[in-house]
Structures are given as structure tokens and as C-alpha cells.
PDB file of N, CA and C in Angstrom:
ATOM      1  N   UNK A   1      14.050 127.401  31.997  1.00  0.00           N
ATOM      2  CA  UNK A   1      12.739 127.095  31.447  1.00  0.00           C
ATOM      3  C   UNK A   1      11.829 126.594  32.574  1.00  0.00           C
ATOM      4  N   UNK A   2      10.702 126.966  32.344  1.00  0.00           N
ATOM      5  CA  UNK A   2      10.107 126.666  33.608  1.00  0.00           C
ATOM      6  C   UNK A   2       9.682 125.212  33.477  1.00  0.00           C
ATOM      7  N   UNK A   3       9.105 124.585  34.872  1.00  0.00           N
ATOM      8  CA  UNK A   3       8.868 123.171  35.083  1.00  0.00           C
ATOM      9  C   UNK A   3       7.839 122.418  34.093  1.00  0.00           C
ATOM     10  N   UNK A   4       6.557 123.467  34.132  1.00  0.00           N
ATOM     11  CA  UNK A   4       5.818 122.901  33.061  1.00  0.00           C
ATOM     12  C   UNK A   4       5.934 122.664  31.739  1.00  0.00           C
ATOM     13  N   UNK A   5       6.863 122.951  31.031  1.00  0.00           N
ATOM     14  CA  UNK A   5       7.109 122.710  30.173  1.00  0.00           C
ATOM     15  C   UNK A   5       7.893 121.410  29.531  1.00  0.00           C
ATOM     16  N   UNK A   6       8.219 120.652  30.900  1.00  0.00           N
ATOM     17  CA  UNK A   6       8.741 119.240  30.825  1.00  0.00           C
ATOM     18  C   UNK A   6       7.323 118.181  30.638  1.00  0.00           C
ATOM     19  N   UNK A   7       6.741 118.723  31.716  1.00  0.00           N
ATOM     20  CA  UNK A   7       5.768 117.707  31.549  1.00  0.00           C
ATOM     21  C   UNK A   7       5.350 117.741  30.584  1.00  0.00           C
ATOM     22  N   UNK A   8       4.740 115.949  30.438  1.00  0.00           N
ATOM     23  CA  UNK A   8       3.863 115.324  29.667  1.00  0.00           C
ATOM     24  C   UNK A   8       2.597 115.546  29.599  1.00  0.00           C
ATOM     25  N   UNK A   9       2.480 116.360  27.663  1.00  0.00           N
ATOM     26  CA  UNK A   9       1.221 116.883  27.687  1.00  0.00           C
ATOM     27  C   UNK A   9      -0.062 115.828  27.954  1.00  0.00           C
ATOM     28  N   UNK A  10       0.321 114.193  28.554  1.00  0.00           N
ATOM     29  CA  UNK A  10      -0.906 113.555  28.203  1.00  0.00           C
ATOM     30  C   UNK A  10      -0.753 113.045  29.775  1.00  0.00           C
ATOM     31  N   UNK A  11      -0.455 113.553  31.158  1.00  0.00           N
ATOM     32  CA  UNK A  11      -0.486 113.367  32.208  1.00  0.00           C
ATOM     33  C   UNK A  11      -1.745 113.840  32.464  1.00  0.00           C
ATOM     34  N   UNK A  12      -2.452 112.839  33.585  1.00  0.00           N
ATOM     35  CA  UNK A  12      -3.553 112.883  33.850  1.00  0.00           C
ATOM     36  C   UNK A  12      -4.684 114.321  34.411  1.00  0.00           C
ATOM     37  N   UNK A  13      -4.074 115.205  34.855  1.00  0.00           N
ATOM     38  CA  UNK A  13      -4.210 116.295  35.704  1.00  0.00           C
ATOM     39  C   UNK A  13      -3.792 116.729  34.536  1.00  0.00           C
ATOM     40  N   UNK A  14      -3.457 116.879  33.249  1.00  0.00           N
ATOM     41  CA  UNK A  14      -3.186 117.641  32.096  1.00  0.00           C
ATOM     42  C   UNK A  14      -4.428 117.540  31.224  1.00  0.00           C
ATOM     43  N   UNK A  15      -5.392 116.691  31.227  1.00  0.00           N
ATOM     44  CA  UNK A  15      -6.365 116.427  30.320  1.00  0.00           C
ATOM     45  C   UNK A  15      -7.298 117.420  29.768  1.00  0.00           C
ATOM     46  N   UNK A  16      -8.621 116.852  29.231  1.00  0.00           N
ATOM     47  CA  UNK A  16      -9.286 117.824  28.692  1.00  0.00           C
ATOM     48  C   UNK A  16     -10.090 118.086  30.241  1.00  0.00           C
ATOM     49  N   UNK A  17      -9.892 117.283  30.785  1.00  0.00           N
ATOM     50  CA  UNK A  17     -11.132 117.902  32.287  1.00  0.00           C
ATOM     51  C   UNK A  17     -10.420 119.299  32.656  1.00  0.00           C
ATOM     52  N   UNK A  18      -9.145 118.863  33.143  1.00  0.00           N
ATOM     53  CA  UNK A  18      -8.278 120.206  33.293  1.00  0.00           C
ATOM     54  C   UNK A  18      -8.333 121.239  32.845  1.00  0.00           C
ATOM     55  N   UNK A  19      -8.119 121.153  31.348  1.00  0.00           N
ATOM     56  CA  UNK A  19      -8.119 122.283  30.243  1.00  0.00           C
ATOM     57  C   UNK A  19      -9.585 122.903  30.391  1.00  0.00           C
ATOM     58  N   UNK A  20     -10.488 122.286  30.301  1.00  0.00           N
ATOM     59  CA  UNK A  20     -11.967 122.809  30.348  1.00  0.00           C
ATOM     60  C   UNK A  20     -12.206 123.952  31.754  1.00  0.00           C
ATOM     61  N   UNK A  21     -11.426 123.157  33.328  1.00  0.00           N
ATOM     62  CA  UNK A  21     -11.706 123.742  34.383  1.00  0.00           C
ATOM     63  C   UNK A  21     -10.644 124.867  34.326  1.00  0.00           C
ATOM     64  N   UNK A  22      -9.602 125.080  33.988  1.00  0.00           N
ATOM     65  CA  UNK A  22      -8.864 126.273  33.850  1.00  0.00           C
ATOM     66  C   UNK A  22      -9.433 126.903  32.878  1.00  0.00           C
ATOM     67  N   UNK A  23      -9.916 126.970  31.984  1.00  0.00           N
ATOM     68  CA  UNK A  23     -10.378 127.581  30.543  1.00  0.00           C
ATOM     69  C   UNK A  23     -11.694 128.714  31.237  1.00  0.00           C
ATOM     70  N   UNK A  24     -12.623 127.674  32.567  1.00  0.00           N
ATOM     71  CA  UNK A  24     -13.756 128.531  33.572  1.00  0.00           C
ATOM     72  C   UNK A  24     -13.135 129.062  34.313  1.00  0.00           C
ATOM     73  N   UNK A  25     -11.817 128.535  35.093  1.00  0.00           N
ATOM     74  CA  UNK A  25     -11.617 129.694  36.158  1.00  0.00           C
ATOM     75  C   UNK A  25     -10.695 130.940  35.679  1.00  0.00           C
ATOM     76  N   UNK A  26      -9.567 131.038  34.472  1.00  0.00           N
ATOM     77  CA  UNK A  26      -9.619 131.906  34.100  1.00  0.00           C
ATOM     78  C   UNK A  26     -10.089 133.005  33.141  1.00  0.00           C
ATOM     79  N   UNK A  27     -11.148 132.419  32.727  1.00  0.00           N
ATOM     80  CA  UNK A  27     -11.750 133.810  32.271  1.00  0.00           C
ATOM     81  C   UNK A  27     -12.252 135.269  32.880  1.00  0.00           C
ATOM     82  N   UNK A  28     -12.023 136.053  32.239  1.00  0.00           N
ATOM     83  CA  UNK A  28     -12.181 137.340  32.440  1.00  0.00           C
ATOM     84  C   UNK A  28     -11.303 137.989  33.340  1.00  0.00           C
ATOM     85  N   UNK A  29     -10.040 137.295  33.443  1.00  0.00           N
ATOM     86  CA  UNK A  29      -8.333 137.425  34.102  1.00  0.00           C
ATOM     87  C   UNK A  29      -8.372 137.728  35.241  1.00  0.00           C
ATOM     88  N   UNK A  30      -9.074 136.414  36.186  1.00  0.00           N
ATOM     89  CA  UNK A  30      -9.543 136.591  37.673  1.00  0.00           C
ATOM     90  C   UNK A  30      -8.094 137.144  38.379  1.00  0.00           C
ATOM     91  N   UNK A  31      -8.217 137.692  39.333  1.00  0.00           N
ATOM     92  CA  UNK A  31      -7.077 138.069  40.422  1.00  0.00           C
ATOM     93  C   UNK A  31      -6.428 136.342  41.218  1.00  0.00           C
ATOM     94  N   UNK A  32      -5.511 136.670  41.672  1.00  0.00           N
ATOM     95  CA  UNK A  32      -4.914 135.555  42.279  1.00  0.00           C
ATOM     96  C   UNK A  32      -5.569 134.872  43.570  1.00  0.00           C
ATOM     97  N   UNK A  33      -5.904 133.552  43.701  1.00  0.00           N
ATOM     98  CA  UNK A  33      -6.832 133.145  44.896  1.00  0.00           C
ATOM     99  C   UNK A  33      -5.852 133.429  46.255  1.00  0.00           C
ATOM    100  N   UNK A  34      -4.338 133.528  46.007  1.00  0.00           N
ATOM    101  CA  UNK A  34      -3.369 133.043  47.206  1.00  0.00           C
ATOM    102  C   UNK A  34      -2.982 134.896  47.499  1.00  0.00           C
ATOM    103  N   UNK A  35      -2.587 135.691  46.295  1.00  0.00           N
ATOM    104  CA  UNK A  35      -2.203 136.971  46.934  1.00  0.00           C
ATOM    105  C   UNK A  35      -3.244 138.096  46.201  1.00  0.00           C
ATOM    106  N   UNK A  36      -4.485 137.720  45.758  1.00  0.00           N
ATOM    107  CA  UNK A  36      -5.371 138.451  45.194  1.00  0.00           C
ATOM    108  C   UNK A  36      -4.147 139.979  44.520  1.00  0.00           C
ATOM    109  N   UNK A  37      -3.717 140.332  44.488  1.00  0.00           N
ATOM    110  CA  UNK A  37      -2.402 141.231  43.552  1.00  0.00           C
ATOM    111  C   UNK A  37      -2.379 141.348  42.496  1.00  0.00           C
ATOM    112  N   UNK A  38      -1.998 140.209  41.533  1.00  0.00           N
ATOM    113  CA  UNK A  38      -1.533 139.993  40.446  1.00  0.00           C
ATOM    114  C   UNK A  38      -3.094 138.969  39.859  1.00  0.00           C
ATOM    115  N   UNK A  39      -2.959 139.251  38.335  1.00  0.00           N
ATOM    116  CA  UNK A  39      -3.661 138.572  37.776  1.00  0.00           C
ATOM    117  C   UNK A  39      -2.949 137.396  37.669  1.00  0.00           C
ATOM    118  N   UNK A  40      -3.839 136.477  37.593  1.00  0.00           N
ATOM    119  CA  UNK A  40      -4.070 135.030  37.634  1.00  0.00           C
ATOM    120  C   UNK A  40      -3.368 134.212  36.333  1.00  0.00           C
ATOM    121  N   UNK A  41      -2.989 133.496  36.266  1.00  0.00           N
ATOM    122  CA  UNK A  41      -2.362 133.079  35.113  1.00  0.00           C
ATOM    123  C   UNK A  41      -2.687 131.308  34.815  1.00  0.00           C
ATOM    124  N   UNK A  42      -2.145 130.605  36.192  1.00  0.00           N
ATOM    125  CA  UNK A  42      -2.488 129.351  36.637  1.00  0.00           C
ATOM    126  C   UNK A  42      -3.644 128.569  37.116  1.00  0.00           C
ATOM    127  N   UNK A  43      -4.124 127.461  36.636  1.00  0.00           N
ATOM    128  CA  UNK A  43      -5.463 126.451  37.497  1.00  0.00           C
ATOM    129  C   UNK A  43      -4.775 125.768  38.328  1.00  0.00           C
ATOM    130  N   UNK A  44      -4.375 126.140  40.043  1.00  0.00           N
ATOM    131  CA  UNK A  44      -3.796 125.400  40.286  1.00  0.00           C
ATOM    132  C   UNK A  44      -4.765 124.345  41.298  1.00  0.00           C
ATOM    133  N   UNK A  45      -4.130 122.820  41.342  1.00  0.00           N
ATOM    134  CA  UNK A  45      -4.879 122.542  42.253  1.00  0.00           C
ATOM    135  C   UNK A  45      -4.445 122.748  44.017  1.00  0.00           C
ATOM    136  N   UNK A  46      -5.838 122.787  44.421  1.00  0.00           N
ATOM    137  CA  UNK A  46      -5.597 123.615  46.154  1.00  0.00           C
ATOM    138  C   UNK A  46      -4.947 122.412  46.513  1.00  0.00           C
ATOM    139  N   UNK A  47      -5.354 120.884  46.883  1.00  0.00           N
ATOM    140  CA  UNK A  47      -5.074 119.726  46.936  1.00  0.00           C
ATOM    141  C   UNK A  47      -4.122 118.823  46.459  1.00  0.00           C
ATOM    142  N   UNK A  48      -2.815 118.951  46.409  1.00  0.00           N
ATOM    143  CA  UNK A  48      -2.078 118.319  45.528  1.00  0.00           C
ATOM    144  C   UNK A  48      -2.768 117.276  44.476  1.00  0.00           C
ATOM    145  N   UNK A  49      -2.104 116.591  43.628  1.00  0.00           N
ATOM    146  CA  UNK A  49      -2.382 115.625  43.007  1.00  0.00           C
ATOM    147  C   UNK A  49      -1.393 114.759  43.694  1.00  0.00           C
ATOM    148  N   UNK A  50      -0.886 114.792  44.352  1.00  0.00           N
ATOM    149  CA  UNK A  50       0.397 113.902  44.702  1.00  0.00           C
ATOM    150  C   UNK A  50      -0.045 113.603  46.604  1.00  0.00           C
ATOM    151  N   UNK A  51      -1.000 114.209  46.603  1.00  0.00           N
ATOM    152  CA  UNK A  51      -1.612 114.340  48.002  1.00  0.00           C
ATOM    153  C   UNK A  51      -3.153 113.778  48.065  1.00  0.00           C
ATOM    154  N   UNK A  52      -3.367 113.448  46.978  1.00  0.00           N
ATOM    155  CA  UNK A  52      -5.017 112.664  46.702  1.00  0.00           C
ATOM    156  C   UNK A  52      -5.685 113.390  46.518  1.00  0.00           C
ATOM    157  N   UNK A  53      -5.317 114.543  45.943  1.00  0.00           N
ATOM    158  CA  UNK A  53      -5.885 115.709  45.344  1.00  0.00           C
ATOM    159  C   UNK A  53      -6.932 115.371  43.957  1.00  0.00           C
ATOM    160  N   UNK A  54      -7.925 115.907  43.630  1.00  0.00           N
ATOM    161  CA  UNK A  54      -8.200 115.634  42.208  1.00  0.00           C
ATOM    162  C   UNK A  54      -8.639 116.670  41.134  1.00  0.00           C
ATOM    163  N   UNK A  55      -8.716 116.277  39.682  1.00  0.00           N
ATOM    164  CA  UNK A  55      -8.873 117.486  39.041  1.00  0.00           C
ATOM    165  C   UNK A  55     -10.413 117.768  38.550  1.00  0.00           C
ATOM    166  N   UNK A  56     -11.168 118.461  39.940  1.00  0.00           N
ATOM    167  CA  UNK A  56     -12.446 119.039  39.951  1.00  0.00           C
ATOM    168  C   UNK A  56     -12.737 120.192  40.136  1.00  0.00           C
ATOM    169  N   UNK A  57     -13.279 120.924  39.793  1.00  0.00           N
ATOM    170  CA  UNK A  57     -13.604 122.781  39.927  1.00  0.00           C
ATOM    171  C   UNK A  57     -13.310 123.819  41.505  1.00  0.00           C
ATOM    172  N   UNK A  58     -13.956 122.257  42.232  1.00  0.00           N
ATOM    173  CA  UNK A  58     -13.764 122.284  43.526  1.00  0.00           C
ATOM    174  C   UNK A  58     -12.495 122.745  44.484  1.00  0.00           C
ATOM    175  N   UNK A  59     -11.471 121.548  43.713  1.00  0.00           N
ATOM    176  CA  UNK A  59     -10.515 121.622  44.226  1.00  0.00           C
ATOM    177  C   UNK A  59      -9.053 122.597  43.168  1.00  0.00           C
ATOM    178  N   UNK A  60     -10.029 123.414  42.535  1.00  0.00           N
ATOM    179  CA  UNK A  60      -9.239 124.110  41.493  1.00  0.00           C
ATOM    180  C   UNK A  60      -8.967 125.558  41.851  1.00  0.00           C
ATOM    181  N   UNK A  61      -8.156 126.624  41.746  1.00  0.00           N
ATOM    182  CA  UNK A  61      -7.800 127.585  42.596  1.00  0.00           C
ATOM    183  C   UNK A  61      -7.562 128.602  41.282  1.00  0.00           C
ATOM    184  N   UNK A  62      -7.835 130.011  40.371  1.00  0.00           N
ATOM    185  CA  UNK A  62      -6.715 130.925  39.937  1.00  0.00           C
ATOM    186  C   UNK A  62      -5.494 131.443  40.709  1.00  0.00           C
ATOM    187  N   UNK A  63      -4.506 131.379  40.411  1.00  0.00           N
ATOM    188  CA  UNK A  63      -3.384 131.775  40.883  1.00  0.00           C
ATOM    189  C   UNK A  63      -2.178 132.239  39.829  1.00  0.00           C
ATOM    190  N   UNK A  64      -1.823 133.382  40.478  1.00  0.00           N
ATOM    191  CA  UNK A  64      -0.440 133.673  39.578  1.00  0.00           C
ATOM    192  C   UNK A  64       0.722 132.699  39.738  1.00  0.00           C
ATOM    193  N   UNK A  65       1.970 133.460  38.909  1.00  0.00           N
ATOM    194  CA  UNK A  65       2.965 132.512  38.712  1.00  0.00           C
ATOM    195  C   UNK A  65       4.099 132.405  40.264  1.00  0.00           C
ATOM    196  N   UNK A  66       3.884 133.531  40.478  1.00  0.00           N
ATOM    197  CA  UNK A  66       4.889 133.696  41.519  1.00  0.00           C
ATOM    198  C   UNK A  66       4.643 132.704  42.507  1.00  0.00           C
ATOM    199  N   UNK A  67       2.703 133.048  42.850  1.00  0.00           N
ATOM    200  CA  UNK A  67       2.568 132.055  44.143  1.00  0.00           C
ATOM    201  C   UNK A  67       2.340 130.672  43.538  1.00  0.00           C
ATOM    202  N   UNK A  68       1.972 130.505  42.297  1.00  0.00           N
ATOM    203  CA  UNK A  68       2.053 128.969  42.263  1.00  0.00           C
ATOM    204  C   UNK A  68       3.904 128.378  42.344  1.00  0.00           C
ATOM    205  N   UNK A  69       4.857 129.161  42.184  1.00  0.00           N
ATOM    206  CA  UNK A  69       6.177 128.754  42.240  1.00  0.00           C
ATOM    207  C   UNK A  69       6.087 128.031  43.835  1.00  0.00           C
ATOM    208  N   UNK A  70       5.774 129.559  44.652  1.00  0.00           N
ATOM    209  CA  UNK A  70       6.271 129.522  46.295  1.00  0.00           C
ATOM    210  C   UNK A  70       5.210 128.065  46.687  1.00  0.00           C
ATOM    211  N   UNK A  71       4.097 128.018  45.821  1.00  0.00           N
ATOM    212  CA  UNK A  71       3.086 127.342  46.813  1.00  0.00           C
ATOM    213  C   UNK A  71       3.900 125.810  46.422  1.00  0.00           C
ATOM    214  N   UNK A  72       4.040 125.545  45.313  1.00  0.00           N
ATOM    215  CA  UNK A  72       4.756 124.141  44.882  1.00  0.00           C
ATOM    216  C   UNK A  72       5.814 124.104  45.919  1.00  0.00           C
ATOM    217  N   UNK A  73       6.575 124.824  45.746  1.00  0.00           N
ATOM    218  CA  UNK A  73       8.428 124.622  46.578  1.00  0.00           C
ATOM    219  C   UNK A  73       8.023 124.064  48.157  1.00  0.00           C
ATOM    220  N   UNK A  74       6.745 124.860  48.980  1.00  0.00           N
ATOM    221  CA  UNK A  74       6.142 124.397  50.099  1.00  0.00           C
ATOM    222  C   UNK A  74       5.787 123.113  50.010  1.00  0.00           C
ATOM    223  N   UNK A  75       5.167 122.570  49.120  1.00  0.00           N
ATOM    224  CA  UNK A  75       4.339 121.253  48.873  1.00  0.00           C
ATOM    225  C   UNK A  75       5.235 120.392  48.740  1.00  0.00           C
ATOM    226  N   UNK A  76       6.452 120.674  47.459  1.00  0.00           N
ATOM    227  CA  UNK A  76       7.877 119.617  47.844  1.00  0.00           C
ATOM    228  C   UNK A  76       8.500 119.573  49.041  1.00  0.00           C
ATOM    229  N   UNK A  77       8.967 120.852  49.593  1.00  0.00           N
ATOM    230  CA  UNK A  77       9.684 121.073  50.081  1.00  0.00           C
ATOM    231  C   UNK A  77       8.644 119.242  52.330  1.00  0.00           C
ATOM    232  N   UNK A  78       7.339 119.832  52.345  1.00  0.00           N
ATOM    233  CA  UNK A  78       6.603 119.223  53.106  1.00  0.00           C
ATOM    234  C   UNK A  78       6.645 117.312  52.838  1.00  0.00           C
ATOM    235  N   UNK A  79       6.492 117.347  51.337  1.00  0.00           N
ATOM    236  CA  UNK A  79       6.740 115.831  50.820  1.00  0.00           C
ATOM    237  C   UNK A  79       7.651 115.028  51.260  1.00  0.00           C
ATOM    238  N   UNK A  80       8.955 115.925  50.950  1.00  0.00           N
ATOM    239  CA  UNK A  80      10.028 115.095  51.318  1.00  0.00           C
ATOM    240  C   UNK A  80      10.716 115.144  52.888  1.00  0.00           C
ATOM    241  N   UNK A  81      10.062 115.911  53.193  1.00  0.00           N
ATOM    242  CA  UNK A  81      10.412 116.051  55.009  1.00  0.00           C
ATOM    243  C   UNK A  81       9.201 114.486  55.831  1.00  0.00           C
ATOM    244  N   UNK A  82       8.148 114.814  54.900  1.00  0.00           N
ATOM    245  CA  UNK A  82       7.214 113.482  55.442  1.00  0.00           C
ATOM    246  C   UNK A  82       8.155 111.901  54.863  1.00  0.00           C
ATOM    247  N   UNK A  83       8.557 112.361  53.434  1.00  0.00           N
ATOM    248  CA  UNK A  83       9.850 111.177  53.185  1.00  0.00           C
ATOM    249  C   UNK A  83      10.605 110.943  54.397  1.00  0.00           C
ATOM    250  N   UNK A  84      11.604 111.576  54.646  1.00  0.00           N
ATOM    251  CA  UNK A  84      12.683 111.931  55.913  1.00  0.00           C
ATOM    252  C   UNK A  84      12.053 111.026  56.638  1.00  0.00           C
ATOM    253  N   UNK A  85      10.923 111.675  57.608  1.00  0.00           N
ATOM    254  CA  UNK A  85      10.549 111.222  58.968  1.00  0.00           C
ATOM    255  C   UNK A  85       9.918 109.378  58.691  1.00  0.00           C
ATOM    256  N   UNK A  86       9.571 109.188  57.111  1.00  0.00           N
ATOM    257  CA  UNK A  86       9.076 107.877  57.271  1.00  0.00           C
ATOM    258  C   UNK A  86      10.206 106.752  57.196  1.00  0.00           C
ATOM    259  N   UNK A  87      11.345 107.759  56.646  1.00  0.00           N
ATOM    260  CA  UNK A  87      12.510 106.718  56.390  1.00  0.00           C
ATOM    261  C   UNK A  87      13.486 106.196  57.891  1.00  0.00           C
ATOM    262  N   UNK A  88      12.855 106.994  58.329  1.00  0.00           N
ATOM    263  CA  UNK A  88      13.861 107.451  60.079  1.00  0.00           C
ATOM    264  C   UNK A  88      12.883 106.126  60.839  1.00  0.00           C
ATOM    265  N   UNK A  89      11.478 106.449  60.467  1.00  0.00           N
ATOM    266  CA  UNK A  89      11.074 105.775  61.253  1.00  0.00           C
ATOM    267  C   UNK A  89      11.493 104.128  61.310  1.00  0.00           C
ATOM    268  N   UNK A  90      11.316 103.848  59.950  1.00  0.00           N
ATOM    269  CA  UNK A  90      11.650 102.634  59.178  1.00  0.00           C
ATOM    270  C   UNK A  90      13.299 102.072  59.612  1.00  0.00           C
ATOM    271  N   UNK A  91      14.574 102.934  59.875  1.00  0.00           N
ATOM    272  CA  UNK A  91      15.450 102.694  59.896  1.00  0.00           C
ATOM    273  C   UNK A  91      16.141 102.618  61.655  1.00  0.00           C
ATOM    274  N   UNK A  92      14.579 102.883  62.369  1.00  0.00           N
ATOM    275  CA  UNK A  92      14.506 102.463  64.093  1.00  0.00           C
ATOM    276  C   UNK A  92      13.607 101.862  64.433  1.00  0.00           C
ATOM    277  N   UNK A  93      13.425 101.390  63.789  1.00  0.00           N
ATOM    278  CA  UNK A  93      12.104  99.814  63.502  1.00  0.00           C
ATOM    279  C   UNK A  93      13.719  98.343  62.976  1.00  0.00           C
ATOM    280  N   UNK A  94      14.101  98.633  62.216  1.00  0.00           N
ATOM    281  CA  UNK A  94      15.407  97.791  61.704  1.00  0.00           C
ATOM    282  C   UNK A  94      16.302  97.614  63.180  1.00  0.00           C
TER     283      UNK A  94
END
């Protein structure tokens, strides 16, 4: 089952701002912003939310499913390597 479907429908980046700005960017079944290919399915944000990202039109992207998978797995995958290096640092500071 895919990820979104865990989350909590009342998380902040889930709201009606959200719903409203995906509701504009996909209409009329824009092409994908990341591999223009495939129609669009996702509002994703360009900016993480977990990166001080926020949920504005601005920082809002159409994207299919595939690349919003690959683009997330990059964004974790970068998070926790910046984890790594802060914990390393922290543990040659000790």
C-alpha cells in the first residue's frame, strides 16, 4: 500500500490550502514537472516540508507517481546521510 495512505488526513501540508493548490495545479491533467512523460497525478512540494519547505503554489510542482516515489527516496535517502554526518560530528566533539 502506498505511503500516503498512512498519513494523517489532518497533517498540516494535508489541509484545505493543499487540497485547493493541487485541485489548480492539476487540472486539465498537466504533464509531469520532473519527467514531463507521464501525466501528472501528484502536488508535490519542490521544497520539502521537512526542509522548511511550505505549502504555497510557489513551491508546489505536478508530478507523476513514479517520480514523486524516486524524488522522496532522494530526499530521505539525503536526510539521513545529513543525520549520519551530524551524529559523527557530535560523537568527535565527545
Amino acid at each position: 500500500m502506498p505511503w500516503h495512505k498512512h498519513r494523517p488526513a489532518t497533517a498540516h501540508h494535508y489541509g484545505p490550502a493543499y487540497r485547493r493548490i493541487r485541485k489548480r495545479l492539476l487540472a486539465g491533467d498537466p504533464d509531469c514537472a520532473i519527467c514531463g512523460e507521464r501525466p501528472a497525478k501528484i502536488a508535490d512540494h519542490r521544497q520539502p516540508i521537512c526542509m522548511g519547505g511550505e505549502t504555497t503554489a510557489a513551491n508546489m510542482q505536478p508530478v507523476c507517481i513514479p517520480c514523486s516515489l524516486s524524488k522522496t527516496g532522494k530526499e530521505g535517502a539525503a536526510m539521513r546521510a545529513a543525520k549520519r554526518r551530524a551524529r559523527q560530528r557530535q560523537e568527535r566533539k565527545a
